[in-house]
Protein backbone atom coordinates (compact mmCIF):
# COMPACT_ATOMS: atom_id res chain seq x y z
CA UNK A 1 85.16 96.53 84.39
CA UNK A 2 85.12 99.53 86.83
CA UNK A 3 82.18 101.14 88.30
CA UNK A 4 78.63 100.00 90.41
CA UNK A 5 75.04 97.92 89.93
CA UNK A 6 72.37 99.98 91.38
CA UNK A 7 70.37 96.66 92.28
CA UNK A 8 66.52 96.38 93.64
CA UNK A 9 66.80 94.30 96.86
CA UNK A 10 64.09 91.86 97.47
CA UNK A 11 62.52 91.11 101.18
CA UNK A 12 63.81 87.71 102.54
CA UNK A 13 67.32 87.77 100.26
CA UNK A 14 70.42 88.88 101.76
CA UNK A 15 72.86 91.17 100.26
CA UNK A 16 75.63 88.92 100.92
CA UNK A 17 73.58 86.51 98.66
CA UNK A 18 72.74 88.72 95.70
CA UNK A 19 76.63 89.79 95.61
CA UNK A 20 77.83 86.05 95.22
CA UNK A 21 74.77 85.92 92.57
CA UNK A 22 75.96 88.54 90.52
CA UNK A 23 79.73 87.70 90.76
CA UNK A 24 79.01 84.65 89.39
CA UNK A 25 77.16 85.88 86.10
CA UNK A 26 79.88 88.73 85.79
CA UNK A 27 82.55 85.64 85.72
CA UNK A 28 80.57 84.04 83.68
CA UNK A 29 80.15 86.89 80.93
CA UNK A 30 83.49 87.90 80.94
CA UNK A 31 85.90 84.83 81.88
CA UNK A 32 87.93 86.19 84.27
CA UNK A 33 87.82 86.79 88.43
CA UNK A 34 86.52 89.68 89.45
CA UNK A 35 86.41 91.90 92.66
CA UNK A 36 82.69 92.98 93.79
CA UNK A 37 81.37 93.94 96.96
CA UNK A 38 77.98 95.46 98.24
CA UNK A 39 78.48 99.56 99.38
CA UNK A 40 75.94 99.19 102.70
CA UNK A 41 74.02 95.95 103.48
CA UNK A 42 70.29 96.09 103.94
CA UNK A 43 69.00 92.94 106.47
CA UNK A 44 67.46 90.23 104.66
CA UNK A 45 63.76 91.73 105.49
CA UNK A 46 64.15 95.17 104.59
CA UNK A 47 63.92 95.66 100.44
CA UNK A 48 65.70 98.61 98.17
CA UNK A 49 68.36 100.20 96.91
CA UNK A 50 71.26 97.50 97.43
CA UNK A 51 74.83 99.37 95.97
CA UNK A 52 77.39 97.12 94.58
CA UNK A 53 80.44 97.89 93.29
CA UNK A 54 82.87 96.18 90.85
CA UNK A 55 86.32 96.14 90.53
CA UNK A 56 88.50 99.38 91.37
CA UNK A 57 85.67 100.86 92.17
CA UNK A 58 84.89 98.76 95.67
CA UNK A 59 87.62 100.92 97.05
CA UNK A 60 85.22 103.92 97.35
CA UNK A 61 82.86 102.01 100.21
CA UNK A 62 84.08 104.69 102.38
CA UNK A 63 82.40 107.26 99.74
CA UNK A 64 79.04 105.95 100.18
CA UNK A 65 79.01 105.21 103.68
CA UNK A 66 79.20 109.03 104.79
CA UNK A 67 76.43 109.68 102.32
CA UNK A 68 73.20 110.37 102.88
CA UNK A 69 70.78 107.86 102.89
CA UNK A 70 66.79 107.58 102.56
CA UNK A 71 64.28 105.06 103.59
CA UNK A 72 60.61 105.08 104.39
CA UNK A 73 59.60 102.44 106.84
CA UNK A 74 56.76 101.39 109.40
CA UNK A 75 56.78 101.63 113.42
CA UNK A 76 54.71 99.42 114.98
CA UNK A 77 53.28 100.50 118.55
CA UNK A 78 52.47 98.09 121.15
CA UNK A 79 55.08 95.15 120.45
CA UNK A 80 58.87 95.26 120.90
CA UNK A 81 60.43 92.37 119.54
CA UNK A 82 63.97 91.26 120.45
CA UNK A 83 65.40 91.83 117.46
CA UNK A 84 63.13 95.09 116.88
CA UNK A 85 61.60 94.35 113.65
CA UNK A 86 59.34 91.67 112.68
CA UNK A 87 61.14 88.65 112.51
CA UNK A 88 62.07 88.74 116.12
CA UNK A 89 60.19 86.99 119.00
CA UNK A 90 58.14 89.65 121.14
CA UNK A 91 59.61 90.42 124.37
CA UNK A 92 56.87 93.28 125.45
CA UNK A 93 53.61 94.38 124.60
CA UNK A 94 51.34 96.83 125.80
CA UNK A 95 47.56 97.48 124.92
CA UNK A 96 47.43 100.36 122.14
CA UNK A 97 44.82 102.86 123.33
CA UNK A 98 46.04 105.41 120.50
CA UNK A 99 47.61 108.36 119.51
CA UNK A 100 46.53 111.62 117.17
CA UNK A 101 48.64 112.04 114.13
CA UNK A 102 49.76 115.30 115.42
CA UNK A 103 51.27 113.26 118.04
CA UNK A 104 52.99 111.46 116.08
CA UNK A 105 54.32 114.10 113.66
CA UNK A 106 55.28 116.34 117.31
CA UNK A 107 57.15 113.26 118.21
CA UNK A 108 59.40 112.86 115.08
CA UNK A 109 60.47 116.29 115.18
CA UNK A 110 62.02 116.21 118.41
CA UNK A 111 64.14 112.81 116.48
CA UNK A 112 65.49 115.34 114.02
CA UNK A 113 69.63 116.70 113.79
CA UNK A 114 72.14 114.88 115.94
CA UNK A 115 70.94 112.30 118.67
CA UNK A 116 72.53 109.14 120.42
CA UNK A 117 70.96 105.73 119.61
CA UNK A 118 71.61 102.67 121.08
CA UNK A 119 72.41 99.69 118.15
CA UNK A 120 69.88 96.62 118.14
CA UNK A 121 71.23 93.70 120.08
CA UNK A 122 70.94 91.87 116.95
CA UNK A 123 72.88 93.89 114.69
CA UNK A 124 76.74 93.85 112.98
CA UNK A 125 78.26 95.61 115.57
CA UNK A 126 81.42 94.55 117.76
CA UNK A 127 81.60 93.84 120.89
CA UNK A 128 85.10 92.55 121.83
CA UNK A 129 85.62 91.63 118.36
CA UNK A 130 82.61 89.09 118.21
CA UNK A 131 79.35 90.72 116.42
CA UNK A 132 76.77 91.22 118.44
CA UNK A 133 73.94 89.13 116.61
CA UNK A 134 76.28 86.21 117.22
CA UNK A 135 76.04 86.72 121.00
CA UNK A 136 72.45 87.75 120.98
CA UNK A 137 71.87 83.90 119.32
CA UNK A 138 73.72 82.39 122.30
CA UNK A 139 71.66 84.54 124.78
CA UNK A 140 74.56 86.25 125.79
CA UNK A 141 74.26 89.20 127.26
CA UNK A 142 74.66 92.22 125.01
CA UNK A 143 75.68 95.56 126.19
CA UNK A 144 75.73 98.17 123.02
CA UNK A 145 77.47 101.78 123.73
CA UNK A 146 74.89 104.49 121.87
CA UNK A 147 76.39 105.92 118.68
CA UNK A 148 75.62 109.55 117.41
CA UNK A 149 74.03 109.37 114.07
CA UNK A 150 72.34 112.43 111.67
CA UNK A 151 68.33 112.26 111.27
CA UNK A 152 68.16 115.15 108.22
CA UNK A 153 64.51 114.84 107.96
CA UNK A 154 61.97 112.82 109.06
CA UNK A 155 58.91 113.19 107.82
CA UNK A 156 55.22 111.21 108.77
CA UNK A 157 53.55 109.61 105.60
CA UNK A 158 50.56 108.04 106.57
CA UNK A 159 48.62 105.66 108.99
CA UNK A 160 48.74 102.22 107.62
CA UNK A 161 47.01 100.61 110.79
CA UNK A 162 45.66 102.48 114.35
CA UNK A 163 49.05 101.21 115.47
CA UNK A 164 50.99 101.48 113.03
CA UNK A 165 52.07 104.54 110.85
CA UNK A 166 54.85 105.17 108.24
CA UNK A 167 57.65 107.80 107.69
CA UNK A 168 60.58 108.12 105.49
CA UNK A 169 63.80 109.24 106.93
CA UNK A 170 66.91 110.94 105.61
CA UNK A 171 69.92 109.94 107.92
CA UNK A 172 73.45 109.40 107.88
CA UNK A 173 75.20 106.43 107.59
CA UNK A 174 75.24 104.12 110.47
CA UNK A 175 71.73 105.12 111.46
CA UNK A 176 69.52 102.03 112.55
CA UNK A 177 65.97 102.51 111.66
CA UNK A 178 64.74 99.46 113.87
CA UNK A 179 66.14 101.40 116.66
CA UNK A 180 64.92 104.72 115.98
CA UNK A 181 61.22 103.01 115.62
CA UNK A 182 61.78 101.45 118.75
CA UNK A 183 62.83 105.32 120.14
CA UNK A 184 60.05 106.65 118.64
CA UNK A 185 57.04 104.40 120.22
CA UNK A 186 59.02 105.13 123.68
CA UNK A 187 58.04 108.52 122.97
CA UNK A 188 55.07 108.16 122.58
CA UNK A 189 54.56 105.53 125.75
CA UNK A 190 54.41 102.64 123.51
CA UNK A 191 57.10 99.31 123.32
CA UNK A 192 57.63 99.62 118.93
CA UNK A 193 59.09 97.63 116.50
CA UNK A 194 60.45 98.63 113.08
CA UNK A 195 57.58 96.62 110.79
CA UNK A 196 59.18 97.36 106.92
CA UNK A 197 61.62 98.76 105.73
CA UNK A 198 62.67 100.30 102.10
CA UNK A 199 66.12 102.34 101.49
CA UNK A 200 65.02 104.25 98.35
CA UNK A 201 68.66 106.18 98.08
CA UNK A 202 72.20 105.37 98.74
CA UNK A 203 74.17 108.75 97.78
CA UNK A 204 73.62 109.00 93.99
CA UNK A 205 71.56 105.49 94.11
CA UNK A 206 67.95 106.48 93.86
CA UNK A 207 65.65 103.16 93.55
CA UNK A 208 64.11 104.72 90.44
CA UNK A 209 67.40 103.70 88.64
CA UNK A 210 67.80 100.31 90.11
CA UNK A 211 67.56 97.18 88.89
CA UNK A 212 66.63 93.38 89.63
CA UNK A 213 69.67 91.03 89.84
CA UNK A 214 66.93 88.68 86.86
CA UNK A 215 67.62 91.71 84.42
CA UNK A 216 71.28 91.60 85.33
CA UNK A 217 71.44 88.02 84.12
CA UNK A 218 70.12 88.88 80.97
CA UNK A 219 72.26 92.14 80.17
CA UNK A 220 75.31 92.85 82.28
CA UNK A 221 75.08 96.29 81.55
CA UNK A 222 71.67 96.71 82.92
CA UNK A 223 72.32 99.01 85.62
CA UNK A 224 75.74 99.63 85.25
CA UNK A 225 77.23 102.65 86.15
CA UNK A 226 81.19 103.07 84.34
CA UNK A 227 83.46 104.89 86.74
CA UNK A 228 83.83 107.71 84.68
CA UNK A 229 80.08 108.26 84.80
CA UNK A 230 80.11 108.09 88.17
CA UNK A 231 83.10 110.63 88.41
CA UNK A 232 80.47 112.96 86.46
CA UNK A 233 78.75 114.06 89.66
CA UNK A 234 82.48 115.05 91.21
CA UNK A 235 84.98 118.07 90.74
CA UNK A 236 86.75 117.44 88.04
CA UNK A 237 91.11 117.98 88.29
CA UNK A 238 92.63 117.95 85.43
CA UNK A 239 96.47 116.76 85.25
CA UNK A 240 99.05 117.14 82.73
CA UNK A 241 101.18 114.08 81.08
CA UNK A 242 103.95 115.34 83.26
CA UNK A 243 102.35 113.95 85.91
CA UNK A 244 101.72 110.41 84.96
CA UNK A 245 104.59 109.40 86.55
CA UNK A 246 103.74 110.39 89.75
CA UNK A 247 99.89 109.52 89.46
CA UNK A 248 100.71 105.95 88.47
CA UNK A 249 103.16 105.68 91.75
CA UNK A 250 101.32 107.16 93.89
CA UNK A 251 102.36 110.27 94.83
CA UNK A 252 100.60 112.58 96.82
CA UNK A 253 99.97 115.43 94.47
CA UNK A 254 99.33 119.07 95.69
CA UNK A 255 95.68 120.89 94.82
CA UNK A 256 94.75 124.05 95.61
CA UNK A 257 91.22 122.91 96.12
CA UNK A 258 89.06 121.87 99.79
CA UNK A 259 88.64 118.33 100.85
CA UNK A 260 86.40 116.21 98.20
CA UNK A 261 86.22 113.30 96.26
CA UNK A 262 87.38 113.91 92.82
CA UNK A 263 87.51 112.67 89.28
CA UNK A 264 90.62 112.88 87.70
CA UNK A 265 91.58 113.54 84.33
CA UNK A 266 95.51 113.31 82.29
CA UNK A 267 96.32 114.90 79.67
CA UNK A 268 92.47 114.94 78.79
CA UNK A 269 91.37 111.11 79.51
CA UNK A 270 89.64 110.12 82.52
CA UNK A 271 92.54 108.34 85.18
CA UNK A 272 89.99 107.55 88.11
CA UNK A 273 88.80 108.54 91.81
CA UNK A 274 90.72 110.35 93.68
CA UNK A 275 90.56 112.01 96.94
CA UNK A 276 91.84 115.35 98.67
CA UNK A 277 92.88 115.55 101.56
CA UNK A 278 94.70 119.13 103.58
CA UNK A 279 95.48 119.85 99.78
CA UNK A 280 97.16 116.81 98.83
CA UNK A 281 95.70 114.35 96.10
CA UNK A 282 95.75 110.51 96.42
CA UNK A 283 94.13 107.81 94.06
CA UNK A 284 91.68 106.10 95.12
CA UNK A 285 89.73 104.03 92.46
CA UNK A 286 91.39 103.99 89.15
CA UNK A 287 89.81 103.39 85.73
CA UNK A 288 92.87 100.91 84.49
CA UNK A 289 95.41 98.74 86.24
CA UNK A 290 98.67 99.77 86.41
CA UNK A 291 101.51 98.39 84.51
């Protein structure tokens, strides 16, 4: 069993804890040990699109995690909590006074292409091989270098409260949203904290595909996405049985073709993932084990 769950995270479960979950009912549907792992954790408040893959196809993490990603959230103004959302304690406040939605929307804009943000204290992040959250529980002190991430878009939805408004943004991966909130209400002269959070697309994950981890337990292939499926959405290279050999040891094949994740074919059946590199072609994720 080869390919990804496109699973509904719920506020106040981790993704660590919905991966043991569904390993569990996959070993228990089809006898045997299996290897899963999520493509992108989401923090136990925030809800969504929660990718996790199965099998061979856990070696494409590195696929998803320079894919786009989307999520609408909520920026509190007036509060900063330590942790900057809202399960942290609040370490400054300031009395909200306002701010025009035009304000607002002039002040995303300027948040849009490449910028530098600085990681939460409280976030996975290592510093001297010791995450950061770890050191942040301790009250050590936490010094984070800033990281250059991708805002795409970023686009103002709606007041929910006078001091509080929410946006959805298209980023790249490795973008913190509780720090860009926290950005955002500087901008405007206001501490901020990031108040929800919802990833609503993972690369080809859109949340209006996903499913709860309950319907999993009833059908396994609830869901499911097969590898070759997912290989739908990629070039397609097509190989001839002479090269079986090399495919199944590894060799680096030559393709006249630009970088890219591809799906590869011999002699007209689907092999698996692979990837291209300065014209050469490695596997990646393949649809059956070797033998």
């Amino acid at each position: 069993m080869n390919g990804f769950y496109n699973i509904i995270k719920p506020v106040g479960r981790s993704s660590s804890q919905l991966v043991v979950r569904l390993k569990k009912q996959l070993r228990s549907a089809t006898g045997g040990k299996m290897k899963i792992g999520h493509l992108g954790t989401l923090d136990p408040m925030a809800s969504g699109v929660l990718g996790i893959a199965v099998g061979s196809a856990t070696k494409l993490f590195d696929f998803f995690l320079a894919k786009r990603k989307v999520y609408v959230a909520t920026c509190v103004l007036g509060t900063m909590t330590d942790t900057l959302d809202v399960a942290g304690t609040v370490i400054e406040e300031k009395p909200f006074t306002g701010v025009t939605d035009d304000e607002i929307i002039e002040s995303l804009t300027k948040f849009e292409g490449v910028i530098s943000q600085i990681p939460p204290i409280y976030s996975a992040k290592s510093v001297d091989g010791v995450r950061a959250y770890k050191l942040a529980a301790k009250g050590l002190s936490v010094e984070l270098k800033p990281c250059q991430v991708t805002i795409y878009s970023i686009r103002y939805l709606r007041r929910e409260k006078e001091n509080v408004f929410k946006m959805e943004i298209e980023c790249s991966g490795g973008t913190y949203i509780r720090s860009l909130c926290r950005d955002i209400g500087a901008a405007l002269g206001y501490p901020a904290y990031m108040g929800s959070l919802e990833r609503i697309q993972n690369g080809t994950m859109c949340i209006a595909d996903a499913v709860s981890i309950e319907e999993i337990e009833k059908d396994i292939t609830a869901g499911f996405q097969s590898l070759e499926s997912f290989g739908n959405s990629l070039k397609r290279i097509d190989f001839s049985e002479e090269n079986e050999k090399g495919l199944k040891n590894g060799v680096k094949l030559f393709v006249d073709t630009a970088d890219a994740y591809v799906s590869v074919y011999l002699s007209g059946k689907f092999y698996g993932i692979g990837r291209i590199e300065g014209n050469e072609l490695s596997m990646v994720a393949r649809e059956y084990a070797i033998v």
